[in-house]
Protein backbone atom coordinates (compact mmCIF):
# COMPACT_ATOMS: atom_id res chain seq x y z
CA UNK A 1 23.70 -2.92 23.92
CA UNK A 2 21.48 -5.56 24.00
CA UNK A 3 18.57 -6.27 21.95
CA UNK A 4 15.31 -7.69 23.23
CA UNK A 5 11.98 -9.15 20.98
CA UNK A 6 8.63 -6.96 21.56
CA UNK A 7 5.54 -7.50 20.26
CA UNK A 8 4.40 -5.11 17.29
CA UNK A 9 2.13 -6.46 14.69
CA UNK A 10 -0.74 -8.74 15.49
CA UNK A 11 -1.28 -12.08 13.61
CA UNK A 12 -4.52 -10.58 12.11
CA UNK A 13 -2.80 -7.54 10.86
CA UNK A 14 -0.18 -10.04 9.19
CA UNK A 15 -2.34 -12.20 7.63
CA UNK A 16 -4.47 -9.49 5.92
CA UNK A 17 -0.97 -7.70 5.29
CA UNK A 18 0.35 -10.39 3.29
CA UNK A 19 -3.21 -11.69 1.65
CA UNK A 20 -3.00 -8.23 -0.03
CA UNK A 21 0.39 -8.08 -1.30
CA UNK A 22 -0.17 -11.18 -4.16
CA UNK A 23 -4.21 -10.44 -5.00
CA UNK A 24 -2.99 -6.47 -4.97
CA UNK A 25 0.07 -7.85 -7.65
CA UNK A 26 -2.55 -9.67 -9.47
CA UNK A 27 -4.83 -7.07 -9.61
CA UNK A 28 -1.78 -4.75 -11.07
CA UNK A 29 -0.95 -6.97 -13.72
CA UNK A 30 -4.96 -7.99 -14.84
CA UNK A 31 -5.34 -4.21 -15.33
CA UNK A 32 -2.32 -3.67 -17.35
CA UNK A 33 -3.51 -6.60 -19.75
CA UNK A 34 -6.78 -4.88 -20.19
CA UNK A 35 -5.33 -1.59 -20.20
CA UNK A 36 -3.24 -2.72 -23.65
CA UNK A 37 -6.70 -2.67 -25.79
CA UNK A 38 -7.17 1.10 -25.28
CA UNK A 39 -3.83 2.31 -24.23
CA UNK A 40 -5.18 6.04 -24.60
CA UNK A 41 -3.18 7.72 -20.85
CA UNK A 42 0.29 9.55 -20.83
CA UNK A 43 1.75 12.60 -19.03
CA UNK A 44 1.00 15.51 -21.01
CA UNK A 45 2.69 18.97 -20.61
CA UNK A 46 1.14 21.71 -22.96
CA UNK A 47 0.06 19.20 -25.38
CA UNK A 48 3.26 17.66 -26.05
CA UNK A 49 3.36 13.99 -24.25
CA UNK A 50 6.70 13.60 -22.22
CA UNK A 51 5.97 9.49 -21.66
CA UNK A 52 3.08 7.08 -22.98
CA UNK A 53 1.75 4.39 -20.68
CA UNK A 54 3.15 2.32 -21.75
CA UNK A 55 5.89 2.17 -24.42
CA UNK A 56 5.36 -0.86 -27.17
CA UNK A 57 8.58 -2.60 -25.32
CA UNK A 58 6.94 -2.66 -22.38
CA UNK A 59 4.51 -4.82 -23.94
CA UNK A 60 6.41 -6.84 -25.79
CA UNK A 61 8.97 -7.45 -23.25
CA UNK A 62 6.02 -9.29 -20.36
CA UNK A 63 4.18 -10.83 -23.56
CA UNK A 64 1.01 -8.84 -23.14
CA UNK A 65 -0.37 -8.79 -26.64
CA UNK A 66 -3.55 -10.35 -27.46
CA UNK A 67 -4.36 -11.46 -23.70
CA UNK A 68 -7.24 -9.44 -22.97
CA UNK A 69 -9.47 -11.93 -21.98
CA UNK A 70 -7.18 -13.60 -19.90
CA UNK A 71 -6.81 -10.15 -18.04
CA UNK A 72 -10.51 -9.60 -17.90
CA UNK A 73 -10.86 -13.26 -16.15
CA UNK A 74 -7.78 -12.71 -13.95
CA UNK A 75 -9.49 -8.95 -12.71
CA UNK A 76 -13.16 -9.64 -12.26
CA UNK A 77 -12.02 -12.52 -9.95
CA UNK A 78 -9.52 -11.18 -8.11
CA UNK A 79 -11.24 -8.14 -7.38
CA UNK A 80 -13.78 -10.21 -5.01
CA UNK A 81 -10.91 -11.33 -2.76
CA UNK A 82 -9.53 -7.70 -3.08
CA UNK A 83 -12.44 -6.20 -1.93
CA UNK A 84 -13.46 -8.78 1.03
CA UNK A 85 -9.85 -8.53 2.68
CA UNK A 86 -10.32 -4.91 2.51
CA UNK A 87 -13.33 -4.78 4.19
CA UNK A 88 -11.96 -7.48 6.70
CA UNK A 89 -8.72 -5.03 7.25
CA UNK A 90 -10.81 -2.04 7.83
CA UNK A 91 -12.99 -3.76 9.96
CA UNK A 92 -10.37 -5.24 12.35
CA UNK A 93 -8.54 -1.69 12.69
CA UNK A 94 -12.08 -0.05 13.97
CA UNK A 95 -13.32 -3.29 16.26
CA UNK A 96 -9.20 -3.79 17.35
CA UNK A 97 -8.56 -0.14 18.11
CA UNK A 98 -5.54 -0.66 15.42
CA UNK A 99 -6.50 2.58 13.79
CA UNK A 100 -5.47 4.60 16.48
CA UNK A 101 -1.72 3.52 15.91
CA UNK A 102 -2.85 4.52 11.76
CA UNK A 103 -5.03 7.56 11.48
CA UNK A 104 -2.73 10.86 11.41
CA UNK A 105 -3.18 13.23 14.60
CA UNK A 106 -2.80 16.81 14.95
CA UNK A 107 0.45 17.76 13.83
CA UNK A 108 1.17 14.57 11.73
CA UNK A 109 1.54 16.30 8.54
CA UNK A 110 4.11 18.86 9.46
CA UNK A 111 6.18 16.01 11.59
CA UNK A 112 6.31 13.79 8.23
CA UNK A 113 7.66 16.37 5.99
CA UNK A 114 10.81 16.20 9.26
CA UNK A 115 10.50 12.42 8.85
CA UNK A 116 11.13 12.90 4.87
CA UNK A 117 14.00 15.28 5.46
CA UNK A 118 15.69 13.02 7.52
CA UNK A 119 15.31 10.16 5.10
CA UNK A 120 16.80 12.30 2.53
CA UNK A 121 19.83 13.11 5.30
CA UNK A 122 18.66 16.83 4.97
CA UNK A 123 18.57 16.85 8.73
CA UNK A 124 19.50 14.95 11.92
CA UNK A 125 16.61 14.60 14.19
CA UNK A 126 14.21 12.32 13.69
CA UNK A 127 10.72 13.77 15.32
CA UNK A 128 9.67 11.30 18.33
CA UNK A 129 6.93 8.33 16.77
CA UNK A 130 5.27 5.29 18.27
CA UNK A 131 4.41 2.30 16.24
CA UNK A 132 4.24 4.28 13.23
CA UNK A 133 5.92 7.41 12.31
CA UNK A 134 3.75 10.02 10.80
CA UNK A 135 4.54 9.87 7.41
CA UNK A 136 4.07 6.00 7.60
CA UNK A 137 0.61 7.05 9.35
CA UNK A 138 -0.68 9.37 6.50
CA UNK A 139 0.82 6.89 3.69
CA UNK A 140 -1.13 3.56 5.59
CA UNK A 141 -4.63 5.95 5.72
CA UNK A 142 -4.02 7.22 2.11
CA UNK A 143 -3.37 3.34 0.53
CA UNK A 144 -6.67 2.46 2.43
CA UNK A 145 -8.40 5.15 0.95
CA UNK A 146 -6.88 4.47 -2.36
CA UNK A 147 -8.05 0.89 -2.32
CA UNK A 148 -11.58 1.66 -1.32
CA UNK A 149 -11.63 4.65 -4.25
CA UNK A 150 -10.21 2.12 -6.44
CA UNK A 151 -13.31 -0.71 -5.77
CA UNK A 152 -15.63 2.21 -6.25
CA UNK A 153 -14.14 3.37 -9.69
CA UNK A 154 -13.55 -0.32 -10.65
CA UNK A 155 -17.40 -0.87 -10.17
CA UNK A 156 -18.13 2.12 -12.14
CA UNK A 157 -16.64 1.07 -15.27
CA UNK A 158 -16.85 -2.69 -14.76
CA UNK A 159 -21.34 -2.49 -14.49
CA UNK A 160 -21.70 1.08 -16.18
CA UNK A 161 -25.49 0.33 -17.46
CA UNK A 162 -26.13 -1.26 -13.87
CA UNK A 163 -24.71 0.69 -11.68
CA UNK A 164 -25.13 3.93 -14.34
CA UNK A 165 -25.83 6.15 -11.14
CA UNK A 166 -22.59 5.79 -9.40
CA UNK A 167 -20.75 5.75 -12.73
CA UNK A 168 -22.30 9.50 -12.93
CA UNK A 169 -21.20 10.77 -10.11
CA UNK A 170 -17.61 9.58 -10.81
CA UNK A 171 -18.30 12.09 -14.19
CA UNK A 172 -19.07 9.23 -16.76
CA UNK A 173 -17.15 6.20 -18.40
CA UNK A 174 -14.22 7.62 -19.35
CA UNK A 175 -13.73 9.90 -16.24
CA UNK A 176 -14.58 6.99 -13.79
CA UNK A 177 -11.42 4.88 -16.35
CA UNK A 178 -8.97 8.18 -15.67
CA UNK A 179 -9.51 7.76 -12.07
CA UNK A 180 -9.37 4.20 -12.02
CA UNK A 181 -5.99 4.10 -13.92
CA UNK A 182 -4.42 6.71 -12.02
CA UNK A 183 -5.09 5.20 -8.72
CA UNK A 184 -3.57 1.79 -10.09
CA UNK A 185 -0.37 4.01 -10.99
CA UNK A 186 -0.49 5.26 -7.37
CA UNK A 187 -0.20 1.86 -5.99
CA UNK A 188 2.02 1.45 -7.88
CA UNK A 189 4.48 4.54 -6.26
CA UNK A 190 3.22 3.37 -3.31
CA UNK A 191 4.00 -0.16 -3.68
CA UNK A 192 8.03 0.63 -4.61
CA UNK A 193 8.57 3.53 -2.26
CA UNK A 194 7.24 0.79 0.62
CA UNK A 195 9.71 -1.74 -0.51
CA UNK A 196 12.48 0.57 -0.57
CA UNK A 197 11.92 1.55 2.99
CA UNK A 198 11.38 -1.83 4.35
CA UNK A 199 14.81 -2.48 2.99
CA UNK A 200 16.02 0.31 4.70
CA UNK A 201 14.68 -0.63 7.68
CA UNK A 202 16.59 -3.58 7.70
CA UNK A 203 15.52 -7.32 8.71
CA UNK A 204 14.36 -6.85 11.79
CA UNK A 205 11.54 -4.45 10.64
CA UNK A 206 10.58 -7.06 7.77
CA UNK A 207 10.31 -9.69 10.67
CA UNK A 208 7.93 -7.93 12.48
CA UNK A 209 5.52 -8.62 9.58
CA UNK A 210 6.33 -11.99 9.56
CA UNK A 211 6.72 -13.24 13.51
CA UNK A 212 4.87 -10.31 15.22
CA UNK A 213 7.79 -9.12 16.65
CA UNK A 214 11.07 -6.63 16.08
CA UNK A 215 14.28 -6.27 18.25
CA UNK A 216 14.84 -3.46 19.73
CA UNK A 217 17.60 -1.61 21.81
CA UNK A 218 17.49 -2.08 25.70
CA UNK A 219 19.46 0.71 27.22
CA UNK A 220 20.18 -1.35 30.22
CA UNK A 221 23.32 -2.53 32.47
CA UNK A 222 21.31 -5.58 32.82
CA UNK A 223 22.81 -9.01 31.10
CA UNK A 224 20.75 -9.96 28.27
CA UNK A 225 20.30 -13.45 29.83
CA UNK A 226 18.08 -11.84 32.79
CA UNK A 227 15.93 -10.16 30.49
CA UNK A 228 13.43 -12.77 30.04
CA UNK A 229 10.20 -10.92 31.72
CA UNK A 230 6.78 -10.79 30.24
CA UNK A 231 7.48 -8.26 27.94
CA UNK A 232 9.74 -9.91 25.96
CA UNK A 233 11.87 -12.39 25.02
CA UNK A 234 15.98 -11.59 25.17
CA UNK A 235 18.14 -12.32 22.21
């Protein structure tokens, strides 16, 4: 069967794609290195704590200790960059019309939990998808909604006296920190579960983030050497 190049992901899509991954990673670590002054979260069932975030190896182990300034720096910089891409990526999907490929539709949530069982090889047919299948869809809105809760919270806690109003409606200080921390966490489960499917996906799904384009299946008689049209390249 032969295999032909189409176009998937634009280059602005790519760019803002891969301008998140390293100021999101930065952003990740920063917090951890001011999280290790007040390491105060943990999951908790009926009072007794079943893990700590995070252990004292943990610490040890990526030299944390005593860098708390460093992380401060490192977040309140960052989070600038963070936030503009963001808004740039947001921006682009509404002007673009990219969000229609993003945004769940009708029936998206009930055709991702058949996406998931078919990832787990608890059943056979995959449920027909475009660009993006619909648990990719609802996953893509959610991180986007994460990122902008995650600005909001951040602001909360990092101008409290300033911006004292927004910090109250967030529930206070320390409710505004829970939130904050928890959506960092998510990211993080996001951030590993992505990677693992990419890898699943296999290289030509990875190069579509990188050239624009993926190989697909042509279900043709056709020889791959007369496939050179406008809508794609033959390879």
């Amino acid at each position: 069967m032969a295999k032909q190049l189409e176009k998937k992901h634009p280059l602005a899509i790519r760019w803002l794609h891969w301008i998140n991954f390293p100021l999101l990673t930065l952003m990740i670590w920063s917090g951890i290195l001011i999280y290790w002054a007040n390491a105060v979260y943990g999951v908790k069932i009926f009072g007794y704590e079943l893990f700590h975030f995070f252990p004292a190896w943990f610490y040890e182990f990526f030299g944390i200790p005593f860098r708390l300034a460093e992380g401060l720096q490192l977040h309140f910089f960052f989070m600038w960059f963070f936030l503009v891409n963001g808004i740039i990526y947001v921006l682009y999907l509404a002007f673009s019309g990219e969000w229609r490929a993003i945004l769940p539709v009708p029936g998206s949530f009930k055709r991702a939990a058949l996406v998931t069982l078919h990832d787990l090889h608890i059943v056979k047919k995959l449920p027909a998808q475009g660009k993006y299948n619909d648990a990719q869809r609802i996953a893509y809105t959610g991180v986007i909604l994460m990122g902008a809760a995650a600005v909001v919270t951040g602001l909360a806690i990092y101008k409290p006296l300033q911006l004292s109003w927004l910090t109250n409606i967030l529930g206070g200080y320390e409710w505004a920190r829970w939130q904050h921390f928890w959506l960092t966490i998510a990211f993080v489960g996001f951030f590993v579960v992505h990677v693992a499917q990419v890898a699943l996906a296999g290289w030509s799904n990875f190069r579509s983030m990188v050239t624009g384009y993926e190989a697909v299946d042509v279900k043709t008689k056709i020889p791959a050497s007369s496939l050179n049209d406008k809508e794609g390249v033959a390879v």
